[in-house]
C-alpha atoms as a PDB file:
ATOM      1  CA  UNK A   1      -5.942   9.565  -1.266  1.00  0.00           C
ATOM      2  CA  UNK A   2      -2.544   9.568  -3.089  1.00  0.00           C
ATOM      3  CA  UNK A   3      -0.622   6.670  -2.713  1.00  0.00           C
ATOM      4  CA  UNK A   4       2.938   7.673  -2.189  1.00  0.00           C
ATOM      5  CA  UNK A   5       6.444   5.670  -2.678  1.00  0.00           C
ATOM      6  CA  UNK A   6       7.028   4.078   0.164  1.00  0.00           C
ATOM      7  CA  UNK A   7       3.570   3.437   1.042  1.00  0.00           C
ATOM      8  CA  UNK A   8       2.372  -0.241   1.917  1.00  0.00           C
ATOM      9  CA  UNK A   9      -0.691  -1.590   0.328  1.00  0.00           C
ATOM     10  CA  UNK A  10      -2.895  -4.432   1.340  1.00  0.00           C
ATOM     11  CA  UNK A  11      -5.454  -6.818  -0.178  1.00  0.00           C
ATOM     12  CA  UNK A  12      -8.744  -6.330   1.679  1.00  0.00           C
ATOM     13  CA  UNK A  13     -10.574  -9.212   1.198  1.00  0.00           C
ATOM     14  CA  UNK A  14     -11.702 -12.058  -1.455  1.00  0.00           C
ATOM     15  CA  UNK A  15     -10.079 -15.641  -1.983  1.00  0.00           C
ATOM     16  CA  UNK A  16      -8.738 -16.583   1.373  1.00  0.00           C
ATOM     17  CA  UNK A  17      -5.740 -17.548  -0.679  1.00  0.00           C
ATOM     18  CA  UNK A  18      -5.192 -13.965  -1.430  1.00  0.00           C
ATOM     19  CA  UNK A  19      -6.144 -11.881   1.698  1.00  0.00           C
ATOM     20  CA  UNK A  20      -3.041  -9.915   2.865  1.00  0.00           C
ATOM     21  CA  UNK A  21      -1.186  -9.726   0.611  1.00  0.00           C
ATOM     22  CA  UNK A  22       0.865  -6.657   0.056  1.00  0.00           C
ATOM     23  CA  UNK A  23       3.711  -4.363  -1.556  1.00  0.00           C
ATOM     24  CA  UNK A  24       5.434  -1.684  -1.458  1.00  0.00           C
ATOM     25  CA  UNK A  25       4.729   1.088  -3.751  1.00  0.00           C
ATOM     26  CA  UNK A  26       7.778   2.463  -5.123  1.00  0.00           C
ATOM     27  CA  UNK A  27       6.097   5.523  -7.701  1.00  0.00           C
ATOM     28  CA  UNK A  28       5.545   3.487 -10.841  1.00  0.00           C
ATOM     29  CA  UNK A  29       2.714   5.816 -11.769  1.00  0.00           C
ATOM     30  CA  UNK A  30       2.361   9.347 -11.017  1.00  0.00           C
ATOM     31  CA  UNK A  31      -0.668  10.561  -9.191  1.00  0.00           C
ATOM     32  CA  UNK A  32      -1.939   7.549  -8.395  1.00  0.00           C
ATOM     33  CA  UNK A  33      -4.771   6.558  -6.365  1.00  0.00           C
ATOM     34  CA  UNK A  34      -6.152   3.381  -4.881  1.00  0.00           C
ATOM     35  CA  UNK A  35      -9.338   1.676  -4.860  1.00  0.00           C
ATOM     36  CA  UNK A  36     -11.632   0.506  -1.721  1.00  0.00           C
ATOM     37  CA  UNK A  37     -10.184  -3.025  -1.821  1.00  0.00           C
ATOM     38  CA  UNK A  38      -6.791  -2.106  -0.890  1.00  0.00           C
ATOM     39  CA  UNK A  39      -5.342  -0.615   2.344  1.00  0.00           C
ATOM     40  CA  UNK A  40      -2.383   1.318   2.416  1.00  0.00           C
ATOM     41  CA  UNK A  41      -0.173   1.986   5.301  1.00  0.00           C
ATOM     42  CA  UNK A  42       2.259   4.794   5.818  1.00  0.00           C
ATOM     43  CA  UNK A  43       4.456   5.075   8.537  1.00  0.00           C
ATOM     44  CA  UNK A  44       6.304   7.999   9.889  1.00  0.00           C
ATOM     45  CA  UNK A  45       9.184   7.704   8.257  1.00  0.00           C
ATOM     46  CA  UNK A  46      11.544   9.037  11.237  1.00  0.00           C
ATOM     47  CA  UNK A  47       9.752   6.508  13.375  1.00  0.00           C
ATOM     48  CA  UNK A  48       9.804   3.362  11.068  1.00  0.00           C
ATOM     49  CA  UNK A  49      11.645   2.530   7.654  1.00  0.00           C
ATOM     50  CA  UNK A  50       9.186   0.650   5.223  1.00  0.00           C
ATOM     51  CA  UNK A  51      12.940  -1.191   3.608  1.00  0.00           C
END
């Protein structure tokens, strides 16, 4: 799936240091896709404002 600005992405798993962490993803990189360790999270944008 294309990630898409906007979108929220989130660690899966690993170091329990790092699980959950997340950004934003603002378009950095055209086309862009994620892989299965990450979790992104879009909202309906008349519903809920990722900012």
């Amino acid at each position: 799936m294309l990630i898409r600005p906007g979108d929220l992405l989130t660690t899966e798993g690993g170091d329990p240091d790092k699980l959950g962490r997340a950004a934003l993803w603002n378009g950095e990189i055209e086309a862009c896709v994620h892989q299965n360790h990450l979790f992104e999270v879009r909202s309906d944008r008349a519903q809920l404002s990722p900012i």
